[in-house]
Protein backbone atom coordinates (compact mmCIF):
# COMPACT_ATOMS: atom_id res chain seq x y z
CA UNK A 1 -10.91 16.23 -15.25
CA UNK A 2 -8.24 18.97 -16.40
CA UNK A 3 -4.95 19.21 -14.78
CA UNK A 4 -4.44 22.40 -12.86
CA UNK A 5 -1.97 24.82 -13.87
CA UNK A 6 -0.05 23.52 -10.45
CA UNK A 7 0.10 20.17 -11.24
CA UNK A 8 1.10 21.17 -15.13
CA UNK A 9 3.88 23.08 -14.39
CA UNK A 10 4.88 19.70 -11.51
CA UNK A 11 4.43 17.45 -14.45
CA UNK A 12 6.75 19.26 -16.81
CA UNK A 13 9.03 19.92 -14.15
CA UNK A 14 9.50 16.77 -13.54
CA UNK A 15 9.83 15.50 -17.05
CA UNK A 16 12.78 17.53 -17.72
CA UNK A 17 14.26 15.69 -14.65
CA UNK A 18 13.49 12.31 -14.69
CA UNK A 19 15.38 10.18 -17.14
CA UNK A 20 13.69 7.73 -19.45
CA UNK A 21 16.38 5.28 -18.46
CA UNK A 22 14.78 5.27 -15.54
CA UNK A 23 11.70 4.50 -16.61
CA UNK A 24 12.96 1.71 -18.53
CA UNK A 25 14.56 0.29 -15.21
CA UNK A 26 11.07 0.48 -13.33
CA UNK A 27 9.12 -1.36 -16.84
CA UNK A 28 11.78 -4.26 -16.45
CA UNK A 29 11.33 -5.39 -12.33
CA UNK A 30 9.93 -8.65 -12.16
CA UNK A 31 7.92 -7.20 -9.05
CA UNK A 32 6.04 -4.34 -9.60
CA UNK A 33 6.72 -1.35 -7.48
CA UNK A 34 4.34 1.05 -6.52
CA UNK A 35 2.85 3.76 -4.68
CA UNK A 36 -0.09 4.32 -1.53
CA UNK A 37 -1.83 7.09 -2.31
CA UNK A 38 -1.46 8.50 0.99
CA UNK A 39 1.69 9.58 0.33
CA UNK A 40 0.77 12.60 -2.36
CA UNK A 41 -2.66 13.13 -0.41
CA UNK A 42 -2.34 16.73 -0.73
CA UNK A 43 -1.75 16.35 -4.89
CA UNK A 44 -3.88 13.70 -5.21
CA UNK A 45 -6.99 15.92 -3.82
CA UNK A 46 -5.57 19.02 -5.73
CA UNK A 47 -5.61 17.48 -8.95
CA UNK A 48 -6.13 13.31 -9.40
CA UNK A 49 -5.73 12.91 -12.58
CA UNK A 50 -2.37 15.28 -13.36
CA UNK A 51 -0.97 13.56 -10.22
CA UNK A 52 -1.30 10.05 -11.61
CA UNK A 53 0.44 11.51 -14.60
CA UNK A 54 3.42 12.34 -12.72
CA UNK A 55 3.69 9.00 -10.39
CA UNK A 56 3.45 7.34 -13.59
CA UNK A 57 6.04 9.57 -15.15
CA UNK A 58 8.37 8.53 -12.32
CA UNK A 59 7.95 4.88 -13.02
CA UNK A 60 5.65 3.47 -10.65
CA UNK A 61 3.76 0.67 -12.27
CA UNK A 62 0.89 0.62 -9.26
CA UNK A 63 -0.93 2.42 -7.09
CA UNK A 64 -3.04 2.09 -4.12
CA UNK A 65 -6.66 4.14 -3.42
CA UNK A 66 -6.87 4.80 -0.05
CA UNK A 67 -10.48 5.48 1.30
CA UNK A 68 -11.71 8.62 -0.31
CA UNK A 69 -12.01 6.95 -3.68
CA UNK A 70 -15.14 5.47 -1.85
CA UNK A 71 -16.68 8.53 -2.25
CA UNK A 72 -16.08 8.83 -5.97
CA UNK A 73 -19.30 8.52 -8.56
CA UNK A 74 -19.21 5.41 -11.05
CA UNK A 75 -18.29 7.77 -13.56
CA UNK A 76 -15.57 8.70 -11.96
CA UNK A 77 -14.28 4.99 -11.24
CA UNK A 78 -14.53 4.45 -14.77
CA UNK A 79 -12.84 7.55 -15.67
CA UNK A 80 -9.83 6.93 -13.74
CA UNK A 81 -9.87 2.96 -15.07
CA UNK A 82 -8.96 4.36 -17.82
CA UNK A 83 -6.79 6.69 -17.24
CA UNK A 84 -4.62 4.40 -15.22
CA UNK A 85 -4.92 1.89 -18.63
CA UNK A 86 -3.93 4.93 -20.47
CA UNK A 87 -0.61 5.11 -18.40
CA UNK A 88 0.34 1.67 -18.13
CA UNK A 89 -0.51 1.86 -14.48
CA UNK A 90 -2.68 -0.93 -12.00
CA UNK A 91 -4.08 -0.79 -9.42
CA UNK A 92 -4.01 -4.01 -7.56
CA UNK A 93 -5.44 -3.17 -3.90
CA UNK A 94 -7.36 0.03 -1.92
CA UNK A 95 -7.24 0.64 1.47
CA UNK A 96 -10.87 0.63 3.37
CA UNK A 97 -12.18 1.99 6.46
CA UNK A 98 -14.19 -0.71 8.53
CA UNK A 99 -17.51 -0.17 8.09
CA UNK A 100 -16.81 -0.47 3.82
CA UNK A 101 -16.81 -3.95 4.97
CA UNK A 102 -20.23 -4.07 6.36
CA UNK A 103 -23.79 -5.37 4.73
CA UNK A 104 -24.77 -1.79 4.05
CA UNK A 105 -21.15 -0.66 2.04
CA UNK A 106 -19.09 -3.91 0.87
CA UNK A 107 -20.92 -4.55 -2.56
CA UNK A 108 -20.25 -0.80 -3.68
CA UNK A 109 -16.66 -1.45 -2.36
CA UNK A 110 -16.58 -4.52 -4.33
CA UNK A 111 -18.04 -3.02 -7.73
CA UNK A 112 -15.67 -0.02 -7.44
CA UNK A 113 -12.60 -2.33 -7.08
CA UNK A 114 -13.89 -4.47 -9.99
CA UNK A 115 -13.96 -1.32 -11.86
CA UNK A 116 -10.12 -0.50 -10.66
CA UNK A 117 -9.02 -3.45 -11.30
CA UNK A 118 -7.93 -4.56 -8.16
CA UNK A 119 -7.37 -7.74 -6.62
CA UNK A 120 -7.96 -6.96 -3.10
CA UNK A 121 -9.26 -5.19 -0.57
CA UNK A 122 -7.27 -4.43 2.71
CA UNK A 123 -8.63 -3.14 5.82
CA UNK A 124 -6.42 -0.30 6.36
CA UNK A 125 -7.20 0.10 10.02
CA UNK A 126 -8.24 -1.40 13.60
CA UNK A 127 -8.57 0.37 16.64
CA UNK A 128 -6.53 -1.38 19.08
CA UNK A 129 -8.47 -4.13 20.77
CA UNK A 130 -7.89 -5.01 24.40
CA UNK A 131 -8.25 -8.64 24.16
CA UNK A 132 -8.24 -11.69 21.91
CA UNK A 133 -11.85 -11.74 21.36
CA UNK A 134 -11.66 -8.29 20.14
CA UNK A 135 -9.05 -9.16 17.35
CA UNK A 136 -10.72 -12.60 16.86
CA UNK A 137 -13.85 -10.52 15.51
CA UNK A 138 -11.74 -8.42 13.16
CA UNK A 139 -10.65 -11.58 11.88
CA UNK A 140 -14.28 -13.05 11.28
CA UNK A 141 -14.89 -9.53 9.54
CA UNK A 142 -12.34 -10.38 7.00
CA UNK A 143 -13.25 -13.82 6.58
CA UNK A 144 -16.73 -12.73 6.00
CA UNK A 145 -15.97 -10.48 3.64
CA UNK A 146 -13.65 -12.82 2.13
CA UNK A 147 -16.69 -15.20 1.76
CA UNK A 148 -18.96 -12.17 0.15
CA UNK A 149 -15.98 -10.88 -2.30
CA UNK A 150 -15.00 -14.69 -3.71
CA UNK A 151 -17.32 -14.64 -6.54
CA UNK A 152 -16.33 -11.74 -7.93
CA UNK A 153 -12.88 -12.93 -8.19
CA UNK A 154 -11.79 -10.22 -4.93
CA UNK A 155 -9.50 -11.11 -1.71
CA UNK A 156 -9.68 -9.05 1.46
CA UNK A 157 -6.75 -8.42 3.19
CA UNK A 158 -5.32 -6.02 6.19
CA UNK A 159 -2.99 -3.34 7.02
CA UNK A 160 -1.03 -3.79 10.16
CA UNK A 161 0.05 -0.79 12.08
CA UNK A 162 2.14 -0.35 15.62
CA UNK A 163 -0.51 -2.21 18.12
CA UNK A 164 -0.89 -5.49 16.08
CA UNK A 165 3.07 -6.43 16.83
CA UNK A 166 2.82 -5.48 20.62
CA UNK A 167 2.45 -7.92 23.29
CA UNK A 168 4.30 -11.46 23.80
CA UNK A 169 5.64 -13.78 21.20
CA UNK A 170 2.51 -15.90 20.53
CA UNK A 171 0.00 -13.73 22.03
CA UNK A 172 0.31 -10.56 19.71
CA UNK A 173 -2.64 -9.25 17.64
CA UNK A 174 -1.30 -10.06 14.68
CA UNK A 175 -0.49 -13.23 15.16
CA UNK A 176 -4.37 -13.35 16.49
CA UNK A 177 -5.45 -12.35 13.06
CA UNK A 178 -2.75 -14.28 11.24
CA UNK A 179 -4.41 -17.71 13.23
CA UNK A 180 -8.03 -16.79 12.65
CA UNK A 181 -8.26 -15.55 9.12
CA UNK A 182 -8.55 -17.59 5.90
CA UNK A 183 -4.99 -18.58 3.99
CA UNK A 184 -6.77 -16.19 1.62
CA UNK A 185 -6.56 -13.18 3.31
CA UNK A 186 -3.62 -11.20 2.53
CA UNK A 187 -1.22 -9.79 5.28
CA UNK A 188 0.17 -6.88 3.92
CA UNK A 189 2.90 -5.77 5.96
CA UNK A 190 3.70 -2.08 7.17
CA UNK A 191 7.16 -2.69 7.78
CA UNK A 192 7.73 1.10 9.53
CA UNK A 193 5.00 0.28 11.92
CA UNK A 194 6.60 -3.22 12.54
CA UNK A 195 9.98 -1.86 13.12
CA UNK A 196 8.77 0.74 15.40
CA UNK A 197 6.88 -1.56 17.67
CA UNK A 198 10.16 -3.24 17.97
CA UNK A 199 9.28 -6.34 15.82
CA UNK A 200 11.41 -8.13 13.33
CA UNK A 201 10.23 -8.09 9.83
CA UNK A 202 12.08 -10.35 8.02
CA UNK A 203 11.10 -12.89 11.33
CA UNK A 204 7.41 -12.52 10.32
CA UNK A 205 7.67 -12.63 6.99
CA UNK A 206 9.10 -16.07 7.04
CA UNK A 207 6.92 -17.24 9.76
CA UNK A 208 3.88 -16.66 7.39
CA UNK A 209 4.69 -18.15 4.21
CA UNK A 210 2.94 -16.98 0.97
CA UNK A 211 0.08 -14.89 2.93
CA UNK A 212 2.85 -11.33 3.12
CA UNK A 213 1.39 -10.71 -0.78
CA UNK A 214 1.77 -7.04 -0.27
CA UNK A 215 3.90 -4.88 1.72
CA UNK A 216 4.24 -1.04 2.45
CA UNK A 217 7.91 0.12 2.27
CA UNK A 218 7.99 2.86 4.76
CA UNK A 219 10.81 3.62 6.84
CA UNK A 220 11.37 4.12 10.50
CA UNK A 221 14.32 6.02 11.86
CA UNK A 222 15.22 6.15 15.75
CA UNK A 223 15.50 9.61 15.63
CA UNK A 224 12.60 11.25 17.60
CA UNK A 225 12.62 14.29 15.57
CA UNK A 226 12.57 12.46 12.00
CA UNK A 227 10.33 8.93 12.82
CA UNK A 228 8.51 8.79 9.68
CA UNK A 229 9.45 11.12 7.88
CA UNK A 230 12.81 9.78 6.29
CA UNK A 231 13.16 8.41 3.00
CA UNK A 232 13.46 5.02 1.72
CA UNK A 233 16.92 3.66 2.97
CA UNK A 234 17.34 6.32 5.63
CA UNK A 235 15.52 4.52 8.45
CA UNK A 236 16.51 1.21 10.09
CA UNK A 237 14.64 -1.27 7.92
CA UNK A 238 17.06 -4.42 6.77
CA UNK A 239 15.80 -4.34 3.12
CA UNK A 240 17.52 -6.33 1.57
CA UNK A 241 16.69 -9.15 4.43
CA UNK A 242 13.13 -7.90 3.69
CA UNK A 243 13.43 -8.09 -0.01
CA UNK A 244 15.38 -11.48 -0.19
CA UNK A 245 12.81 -12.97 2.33
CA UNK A 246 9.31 -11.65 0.83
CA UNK A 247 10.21 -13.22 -2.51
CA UNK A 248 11.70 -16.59 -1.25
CA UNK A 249 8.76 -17.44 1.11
CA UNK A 250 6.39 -14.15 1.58
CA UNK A 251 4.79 -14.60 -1.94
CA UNK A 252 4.42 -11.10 -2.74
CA UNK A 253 3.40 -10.03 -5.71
CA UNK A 254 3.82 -6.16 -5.89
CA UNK A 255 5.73 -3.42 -3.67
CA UNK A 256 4.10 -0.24 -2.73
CA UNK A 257 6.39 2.98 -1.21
CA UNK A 258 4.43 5.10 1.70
CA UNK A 259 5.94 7.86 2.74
CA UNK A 260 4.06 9.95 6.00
CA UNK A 261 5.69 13.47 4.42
CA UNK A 262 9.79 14.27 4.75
CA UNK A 263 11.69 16.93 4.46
CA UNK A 264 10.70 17.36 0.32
CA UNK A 265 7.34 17.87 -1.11
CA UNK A 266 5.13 15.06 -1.46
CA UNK A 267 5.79 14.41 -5.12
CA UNK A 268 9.89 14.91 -4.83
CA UNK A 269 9.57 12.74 -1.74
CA UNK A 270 7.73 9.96 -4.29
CA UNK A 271 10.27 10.38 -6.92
CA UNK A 272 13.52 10.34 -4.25
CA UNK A 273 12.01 7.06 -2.71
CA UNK A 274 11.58 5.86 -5.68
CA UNK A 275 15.13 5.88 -6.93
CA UNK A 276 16.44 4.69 -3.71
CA UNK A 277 14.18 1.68 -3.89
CA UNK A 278 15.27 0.82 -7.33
CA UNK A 279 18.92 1.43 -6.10
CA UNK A 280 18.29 -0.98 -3.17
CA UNK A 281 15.99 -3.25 -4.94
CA UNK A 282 18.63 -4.13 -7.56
């Protein structure tokens, strides 16, 4: 899969830009950092390969497949395997649509992310339910699949957006799903979404210990015009509260930046989010 002579002339763009001191900083985190797909969607369907050149150019040592790379032949699974050993790169998690989880789709999902390498696979979505039985059977989704994936060595987990952290202390979805789901089912935290439905991060976090194994750095800024689409560090997200609390009691294990667009290009936006993550990070 050649790179197109857009993504080329991004690539060596952006090699003349980025240090290598950079990338030295990124190889030496204890935590990995990396990168949702999502966030270079546009890139990433232009040209897959030449864009996983560039986000590993930046630095990012992971990525995360969001659901088209369902769609993908074996070949192709296998192709970009290697390409991401090629780079240094991992992919530890995708995100799924529902029904990849059902009888009919969840072993190709699970020989895929063999083939990735990943480690689990989150449920990137749930329409809002209206009651607790509705968000108690998204929880005995996950546990099934939990149940199928376990041989292979694969963990389910799931994606939170704005409705999970609405509702009363005690009585919000995802504390529903938090309840009812199997310590091995990852919680991996949006923390834009969370901010935005007013909830405290750093207050869940802690309040789950060693089940936050994953979590989305996207920021959140009060600003009705901008919302989502501010960098890293220009929302309202207490990072370093985040940070210092995720790796005391959360137990995560790797970092991934999402971005919903801003006011750069998706791949500038990567490579600016990336910096000011590093800068935050320490």
């Amino acid at each position: 899969m050649p790179m197109t002579a857009l993504s080329r002339r991004t690539f060596l763009a952006m090699s003349a830009t980025l240090p290598w001191a950079f990338r030295s900083a990124a190889s030496a985190t204890t935590i990995p950092v990396g990168l949702e797909l999502y966030s270079v969607r546009d890139s990433l369907k232009q040209d897959p390969d030449g864009t996983l050149r560039v986000v590993a150019k930046m630095g990012y040592q992971v990525v995360e497949f969001y659901a088209p790379y369902f769609e993908w032949t074996e070949t192709e699974a296998k192709q970009t395997r290697k390409l991401l050993d090629d780079l240094g790169m991992r992919c530890y998690s995708t995100h799924n649509d529902a029904d990849y989880f059902n009888a009919k789709n969840i072993d190709r999902a699970r020989d895929y992310n063999l083939i990735l390498g990943s480690k689990y696979v989150v449920l990137a979505w749930s329409d809002p339910k209206t009651g607790v039985d509705g968000w108690k059977a998204i929880a005995d989704t996950l546990n099934s699949a939990a149940d199928t994936l376990a041989p292979s060595g694969l963990k389910t987990g799931y994606h939170n957006h704005q409705a999970e952290f609405t509702g009363a202390p005690g009585t919000r979805p995802i504390e529903i799903l938090a309840k009812n789901t199997k310590p091995s089912v990852m919680l991996q935290l949006d923390v834009g979404t969370c901010v935005e439905a007013g909830a405290d991060p750093v207050a869940w976090i802690r309040a789950n210990p060693g089940r936050i194994r994953s979590i989305h750095c996207k920021e959140w800024s009060r600003d009705p015009g901008k919302g989502y689409k501010v960098l890293f560090g220009e929302g309202v997200a207490d990072w370093k509260g985040i940070f210092q609390a995720a790796e005391s009691v959360g137990g995560v294990e790797y970092y991934l930046i999402e971005q919903e667009g801003s006011r750069f290009p998706e791949l500038e936006t990567a490579q600016k989010c990336l910096q000011s993550f590093r800068a935050t990070h320490g």
